[in-house]
Protein backbone atom coordinates (compact mmCIF):
# COMPACT_ATOMS: atom_id res chain seq x y z
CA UNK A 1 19.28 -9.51 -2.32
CA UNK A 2 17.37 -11.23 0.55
CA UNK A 3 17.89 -14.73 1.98
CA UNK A 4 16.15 -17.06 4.30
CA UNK A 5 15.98 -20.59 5.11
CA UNK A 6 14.09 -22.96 3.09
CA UNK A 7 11.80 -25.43 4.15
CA UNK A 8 12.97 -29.41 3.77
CA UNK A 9 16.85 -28.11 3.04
CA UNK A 10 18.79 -25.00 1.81
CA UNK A 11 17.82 -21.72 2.10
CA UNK A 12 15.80 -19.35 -0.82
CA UNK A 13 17.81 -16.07 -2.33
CA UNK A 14 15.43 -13.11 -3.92
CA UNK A 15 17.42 -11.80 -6.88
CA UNK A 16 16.63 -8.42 -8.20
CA UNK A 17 16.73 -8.97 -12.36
CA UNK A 18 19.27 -6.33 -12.46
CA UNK A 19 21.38 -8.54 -10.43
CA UNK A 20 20.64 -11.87 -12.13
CA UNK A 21 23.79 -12.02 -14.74
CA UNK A 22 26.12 -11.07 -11.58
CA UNK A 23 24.56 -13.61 -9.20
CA UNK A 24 25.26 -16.46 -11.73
CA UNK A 25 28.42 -15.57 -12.56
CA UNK A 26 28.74 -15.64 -8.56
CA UNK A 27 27.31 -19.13 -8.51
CA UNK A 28 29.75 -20.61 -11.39
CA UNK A 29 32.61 -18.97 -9.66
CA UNK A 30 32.15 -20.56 -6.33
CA UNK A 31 30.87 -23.96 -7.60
CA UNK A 32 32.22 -24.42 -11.29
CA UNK A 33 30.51 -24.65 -14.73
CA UNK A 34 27.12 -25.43 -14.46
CA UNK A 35 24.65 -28.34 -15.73
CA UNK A 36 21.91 -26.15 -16.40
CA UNK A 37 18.40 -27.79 -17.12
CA UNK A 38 15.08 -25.83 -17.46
CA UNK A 39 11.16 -26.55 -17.59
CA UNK A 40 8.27 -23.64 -18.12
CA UNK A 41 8.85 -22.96 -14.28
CA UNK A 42 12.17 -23.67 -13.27
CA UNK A 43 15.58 -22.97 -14.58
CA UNK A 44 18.07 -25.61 -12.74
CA UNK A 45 21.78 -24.72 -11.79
CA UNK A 46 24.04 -27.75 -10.63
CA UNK A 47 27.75 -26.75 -10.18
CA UNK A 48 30.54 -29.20 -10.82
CA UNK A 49 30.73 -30.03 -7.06
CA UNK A 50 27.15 -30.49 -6.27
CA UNK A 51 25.38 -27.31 -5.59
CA UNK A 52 21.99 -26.77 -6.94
CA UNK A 53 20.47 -23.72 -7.52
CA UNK A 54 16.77 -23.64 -8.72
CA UNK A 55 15.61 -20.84 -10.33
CA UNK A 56 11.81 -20.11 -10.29
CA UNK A 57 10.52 -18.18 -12.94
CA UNK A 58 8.75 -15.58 -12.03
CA UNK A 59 5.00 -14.88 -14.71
CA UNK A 60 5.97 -18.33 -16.17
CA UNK A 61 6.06 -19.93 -18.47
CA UNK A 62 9.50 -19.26 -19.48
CA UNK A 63 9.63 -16.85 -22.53
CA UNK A 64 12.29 -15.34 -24.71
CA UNK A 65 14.30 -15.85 -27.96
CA UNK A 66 16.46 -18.89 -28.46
CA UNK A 67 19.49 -19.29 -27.39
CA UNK A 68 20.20 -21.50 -23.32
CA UNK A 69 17.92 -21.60 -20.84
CA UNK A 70 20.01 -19.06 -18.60
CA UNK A 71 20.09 -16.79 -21.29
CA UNK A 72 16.39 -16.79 -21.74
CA UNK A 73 15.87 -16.51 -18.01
CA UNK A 74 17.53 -13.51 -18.03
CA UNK A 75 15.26 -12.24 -20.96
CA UNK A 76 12.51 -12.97 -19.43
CA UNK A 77 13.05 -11.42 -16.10
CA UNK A 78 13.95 -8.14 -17.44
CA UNK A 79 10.94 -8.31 -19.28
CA UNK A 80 8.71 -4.65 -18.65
CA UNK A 81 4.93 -6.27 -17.49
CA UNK A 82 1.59 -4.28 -16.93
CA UNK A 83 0.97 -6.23 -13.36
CA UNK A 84 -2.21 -5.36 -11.15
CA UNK A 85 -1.24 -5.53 -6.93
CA UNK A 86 -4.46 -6.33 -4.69
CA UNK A 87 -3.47 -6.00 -0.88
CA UNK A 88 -5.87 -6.52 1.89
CA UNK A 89 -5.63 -6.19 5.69
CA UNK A 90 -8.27 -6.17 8.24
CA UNK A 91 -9.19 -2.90 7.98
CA UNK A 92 -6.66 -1.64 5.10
CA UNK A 93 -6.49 -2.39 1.65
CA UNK A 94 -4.68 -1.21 -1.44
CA UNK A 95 -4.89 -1.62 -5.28
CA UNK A 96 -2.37 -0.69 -7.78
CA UNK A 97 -1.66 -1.16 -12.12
CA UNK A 98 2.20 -1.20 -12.58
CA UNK A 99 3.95 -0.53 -15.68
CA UNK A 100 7.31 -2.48 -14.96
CA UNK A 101 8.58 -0.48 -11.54
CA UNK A 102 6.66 2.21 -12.24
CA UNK A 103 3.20 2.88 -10.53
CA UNK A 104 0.54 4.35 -13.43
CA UNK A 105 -2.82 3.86 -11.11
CA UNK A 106 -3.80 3.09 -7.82
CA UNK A 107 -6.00 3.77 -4.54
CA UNK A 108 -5.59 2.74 -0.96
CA UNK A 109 -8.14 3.18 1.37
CA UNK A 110 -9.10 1.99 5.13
CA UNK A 111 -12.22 0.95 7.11
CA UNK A 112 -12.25 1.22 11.29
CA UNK A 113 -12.28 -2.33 12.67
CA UNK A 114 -12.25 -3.07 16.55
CA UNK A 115 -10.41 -5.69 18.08
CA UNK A 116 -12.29 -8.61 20.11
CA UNK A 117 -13.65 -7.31 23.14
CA UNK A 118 -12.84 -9.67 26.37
CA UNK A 119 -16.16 -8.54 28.20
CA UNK A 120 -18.68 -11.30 28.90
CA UNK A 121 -22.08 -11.74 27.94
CA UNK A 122 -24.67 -9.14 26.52
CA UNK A 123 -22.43 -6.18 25.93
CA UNK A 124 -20.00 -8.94 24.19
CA UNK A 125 -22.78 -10.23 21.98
CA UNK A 126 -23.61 -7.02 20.86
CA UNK A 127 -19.51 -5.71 20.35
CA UNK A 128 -19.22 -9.07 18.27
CA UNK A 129 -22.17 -7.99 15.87
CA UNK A 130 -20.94 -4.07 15.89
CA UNK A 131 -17.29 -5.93 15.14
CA UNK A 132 -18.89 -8.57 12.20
CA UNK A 133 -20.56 -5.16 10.45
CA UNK A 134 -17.61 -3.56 10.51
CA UNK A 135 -15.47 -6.60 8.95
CA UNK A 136 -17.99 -6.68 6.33
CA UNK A 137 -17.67 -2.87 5.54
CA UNK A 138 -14.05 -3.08 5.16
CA UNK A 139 -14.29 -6.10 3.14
CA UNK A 140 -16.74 -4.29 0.42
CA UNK A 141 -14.51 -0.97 0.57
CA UNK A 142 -11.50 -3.47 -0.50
CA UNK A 143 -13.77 -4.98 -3.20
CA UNK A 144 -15.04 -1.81 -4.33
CA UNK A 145 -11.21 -0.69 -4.66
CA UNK A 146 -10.26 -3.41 -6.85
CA UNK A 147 -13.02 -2.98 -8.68
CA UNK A 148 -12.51 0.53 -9.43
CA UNK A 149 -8.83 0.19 -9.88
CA UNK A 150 -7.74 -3.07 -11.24
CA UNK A 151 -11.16 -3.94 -13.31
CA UNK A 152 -10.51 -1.53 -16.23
CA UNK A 153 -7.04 -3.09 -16.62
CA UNK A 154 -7.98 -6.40 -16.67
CA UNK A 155 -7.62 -7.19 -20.17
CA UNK A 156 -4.16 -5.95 -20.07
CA UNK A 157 -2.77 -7.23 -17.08
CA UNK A 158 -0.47 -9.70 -17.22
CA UNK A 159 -1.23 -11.07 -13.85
CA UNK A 160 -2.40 -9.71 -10.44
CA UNK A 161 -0.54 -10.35 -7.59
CA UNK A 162 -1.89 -10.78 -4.12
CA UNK A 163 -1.18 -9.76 -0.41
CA UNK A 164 -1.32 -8.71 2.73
CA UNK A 165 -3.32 -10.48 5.17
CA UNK A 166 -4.21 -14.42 3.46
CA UNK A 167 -7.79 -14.77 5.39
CA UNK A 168 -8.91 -11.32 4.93
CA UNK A 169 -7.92 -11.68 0.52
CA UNK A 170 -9.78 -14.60 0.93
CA UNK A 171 -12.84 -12.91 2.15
CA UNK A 172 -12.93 -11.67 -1.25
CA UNK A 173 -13.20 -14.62 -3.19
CA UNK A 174 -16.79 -14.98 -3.25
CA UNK A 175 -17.39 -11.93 -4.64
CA UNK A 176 -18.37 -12.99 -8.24
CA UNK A 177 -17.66 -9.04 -9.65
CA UNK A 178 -14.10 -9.76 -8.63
CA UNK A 179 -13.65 -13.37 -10.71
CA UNK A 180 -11.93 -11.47 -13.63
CA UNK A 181 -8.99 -10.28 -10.85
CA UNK A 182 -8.44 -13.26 -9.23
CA UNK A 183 -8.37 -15.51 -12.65
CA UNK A 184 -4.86 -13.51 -13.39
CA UNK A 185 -3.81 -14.30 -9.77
CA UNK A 186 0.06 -15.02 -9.27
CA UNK A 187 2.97 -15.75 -7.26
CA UNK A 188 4.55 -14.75 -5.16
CA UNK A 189 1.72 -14.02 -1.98
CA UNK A 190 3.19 -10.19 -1.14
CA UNK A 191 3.48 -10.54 2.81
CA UNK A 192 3.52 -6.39 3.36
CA UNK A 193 2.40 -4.41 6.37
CA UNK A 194 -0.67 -2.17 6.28
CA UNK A 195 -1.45 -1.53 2.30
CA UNK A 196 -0.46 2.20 2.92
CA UNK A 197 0.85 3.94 -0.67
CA UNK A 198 4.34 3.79 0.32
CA UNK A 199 4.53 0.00 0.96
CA UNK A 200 2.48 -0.62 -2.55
CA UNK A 201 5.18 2.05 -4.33
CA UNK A 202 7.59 -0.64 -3.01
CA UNK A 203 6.10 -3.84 -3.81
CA UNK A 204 7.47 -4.68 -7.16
CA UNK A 205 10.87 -5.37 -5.61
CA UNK A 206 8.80 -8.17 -4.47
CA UNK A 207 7.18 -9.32 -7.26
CA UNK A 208 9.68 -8.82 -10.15
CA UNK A 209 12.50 -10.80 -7.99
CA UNK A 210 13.75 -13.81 -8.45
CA UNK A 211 13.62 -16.65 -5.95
CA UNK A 212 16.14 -18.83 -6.30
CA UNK A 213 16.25 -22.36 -3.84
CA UNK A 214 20.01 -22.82 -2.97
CA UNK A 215 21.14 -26.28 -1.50
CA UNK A 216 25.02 -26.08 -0.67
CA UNK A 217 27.03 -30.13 -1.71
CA UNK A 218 26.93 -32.20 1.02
């Protein structure tokens, strides 16, 4: 479990689903029985004295057989999804098709890029240009990537999430070949290191988690 302030008031708690049940029983204990309100996105905790605790759902809508709204949270979290993991760097880039935790295809891959040279004049015209090439040669070896990993999923995904570097995913927008990918796009934005295999083995710790926005009674 990871916490962190939260913008405007309170602070935001990632919840493993393992660790959902345990966390709310936490939550009742220390603030008393719960009104508990829910929408497709959000499942809302307020404890007897106050406390809120507002529980995004992650892939919403909400899903899950009747019974409360916690209950179905809880359902739905634990949930096994086929989800598709783009992440992009300046110069690094991984792709990856999980089934629930486990990683079933995937390719990571990296392109030489130079930093910004602080010479002056002609030799800095021409290291910009050699620099801009090599931006766009990275940026079509990421495409090509999630093309070759993610595209033959795509009808089976249940949503691709995104990260790494925000300008340099961007970059790929444009490219029409990857609308299909970015169409299933989710939250959470993954904010990772380089893409190297061991950091996409570990993102759905990210991605499956819950984030829950805590705000203590005055």
């Amino acid at each position: 479990m990871t916490s962190r302030p939260a913008k405007g008031g309170g602070r935001w708690v990632s919840v493993a689903p393992e660790r959902l049940n345990r966390w709310i029983d936490g939550f009742v204990e220390r603030h008393g029985p719960p009104e508990v309100t829910a929408s497709p996105d959000v499942v809302r905790l307020r404890g007897a004295d106050g406390a809120v605790a507002e529980c995004q759902v992650p892939f919403p809508p909400l899903t899950g057989p009747g019974g409360g709204p916690m209950a179905r949270l809880v359902t739905h979290v634990r949930t096994e999804r086929r989800i598709g993991v783009l992440l992009v760097r300046l110069g690094g880039h991984a792709a990856g098709v999980f089934q629930g935790e486990e990683l079933i295809s995937s390719k990571v891959g990296s392109r030489q890029v130079h930093g910004r040279s602080a010479a002056g004049g002609w030799s800095q015209r021409r290291f910009a240009r050699r620099r801009e090439k090599q931006v766009d040669q990275a940026h079509e070896a990421a495409a090509e990537v999630a093309l070759r990993v993610l595209a033959p999923h795509v009808e089976g995904l249940e949503a691709v999430v995104l990260g790494g570097d925000r300008r340099a995913v961007d970059a790929l927008r444009p490219d029409r070949r990857l609308a299909p990918i970015f169409a299933l796009e989710a939250e959470p934005f993954l904010t990772v290191p380089d893409p190297r295999l061991v950091v996409l083995r570990d993102t759905p710790a990210q991605f499956r988690a819950i984030r829950i926005r805590v705000t203590d009674p005055a």
